[in-house]
Protein backbone atom coordinates (compact mmCIF):
# COMPACT_ATOMS: atom_id res chain seq x y z
CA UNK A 1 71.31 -16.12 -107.57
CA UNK A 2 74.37 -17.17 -105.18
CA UNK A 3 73.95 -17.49 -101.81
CA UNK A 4 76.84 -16.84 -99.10
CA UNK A 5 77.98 -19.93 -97.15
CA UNK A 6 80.22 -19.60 -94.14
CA UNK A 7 82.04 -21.80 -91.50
CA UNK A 8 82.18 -19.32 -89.08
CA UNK A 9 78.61 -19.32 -86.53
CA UNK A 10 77.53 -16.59 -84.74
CA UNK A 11 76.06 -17.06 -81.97
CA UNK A 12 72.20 -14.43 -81.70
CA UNK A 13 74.19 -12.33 -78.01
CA UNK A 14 77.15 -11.70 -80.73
CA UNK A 15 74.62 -10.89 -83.84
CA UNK A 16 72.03 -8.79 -81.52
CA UNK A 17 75.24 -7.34 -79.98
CA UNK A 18 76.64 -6.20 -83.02
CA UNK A 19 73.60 -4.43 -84.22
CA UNK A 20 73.31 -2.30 -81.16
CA UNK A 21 76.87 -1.45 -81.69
CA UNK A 22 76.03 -0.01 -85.29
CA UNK A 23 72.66 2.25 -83.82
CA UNK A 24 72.74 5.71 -83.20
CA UNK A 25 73.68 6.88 -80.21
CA UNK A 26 69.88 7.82 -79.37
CA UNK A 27 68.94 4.72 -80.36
CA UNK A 28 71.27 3.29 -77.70
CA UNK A 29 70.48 5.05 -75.38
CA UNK A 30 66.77 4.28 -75.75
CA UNK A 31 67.29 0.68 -75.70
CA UNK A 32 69.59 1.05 -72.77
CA UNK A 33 66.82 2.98 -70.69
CA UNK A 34 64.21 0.36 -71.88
CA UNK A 35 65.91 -2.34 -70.65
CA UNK A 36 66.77 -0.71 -67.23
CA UNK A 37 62.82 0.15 -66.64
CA UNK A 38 62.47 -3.65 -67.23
CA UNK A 39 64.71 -4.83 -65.34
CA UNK A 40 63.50 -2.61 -62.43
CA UNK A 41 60.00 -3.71 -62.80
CA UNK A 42 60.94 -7.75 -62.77
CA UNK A 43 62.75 -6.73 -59.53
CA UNK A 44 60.18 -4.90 -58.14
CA UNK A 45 57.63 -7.81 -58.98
CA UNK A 46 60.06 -10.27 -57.60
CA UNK A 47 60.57 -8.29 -54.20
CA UNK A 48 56.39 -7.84 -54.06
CA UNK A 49 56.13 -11.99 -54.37
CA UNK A 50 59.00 -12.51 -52.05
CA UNK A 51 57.49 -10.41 -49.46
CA UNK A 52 53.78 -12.17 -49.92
CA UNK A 53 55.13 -15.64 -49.38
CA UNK A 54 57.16 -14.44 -46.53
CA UNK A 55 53.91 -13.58 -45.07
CA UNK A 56 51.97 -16.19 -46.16
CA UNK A 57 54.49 -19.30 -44.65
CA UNK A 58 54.36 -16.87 -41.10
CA UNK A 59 51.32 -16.47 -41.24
CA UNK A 60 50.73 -20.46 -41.79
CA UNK A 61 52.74 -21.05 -38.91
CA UNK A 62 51.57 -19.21 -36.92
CA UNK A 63 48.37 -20.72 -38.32
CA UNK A 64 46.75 -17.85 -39.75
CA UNK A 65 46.26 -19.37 -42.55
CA UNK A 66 43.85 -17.39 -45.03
CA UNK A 67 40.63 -19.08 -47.04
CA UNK A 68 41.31 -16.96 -50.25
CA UNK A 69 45.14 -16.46 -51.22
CA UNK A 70 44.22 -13.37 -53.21
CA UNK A 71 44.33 -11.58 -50.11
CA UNK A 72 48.12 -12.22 -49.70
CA UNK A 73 49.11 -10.07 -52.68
CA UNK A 74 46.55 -7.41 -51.68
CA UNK A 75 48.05 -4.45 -50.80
């Protein structure tokens, strides 16, 4: 058994992005929607931390500071 040897590399963005390419168009599309959802879910967690430390470092000086720091990402 022969096995292929190349010079050329490919780097895994090209390789993943050339197997999307060759999906059905369903396919894309599902991956496309999937990745939006998680995208808008990291944002969404980013915005809820960014707010919480906000209010934490206000809160600290106005020095409010809280005992348990669970409460600051209570909502």
């Amino acid at each position: 058994m022969s096995t292929f040897q190349s010079s050329v590399e490919i780097s895994p963005v090209d390789a993943l992005w050339a197997l999307i390419q060759s999906q059905t168009s369903s396919v894309r599309k599902a991956l496309t929607e999937r990745l939006v959802a998680q995208q808008e879910a990291v944002a969404q967690q980013e915005a809820m931390v960014k707010e919480s430390l906000a209010t934490a470092f206000d809160e600290l000086d106005k020095g409010m500071a809280k005992s348990n720091a669970r409460r600051l990402f209570a909502k």
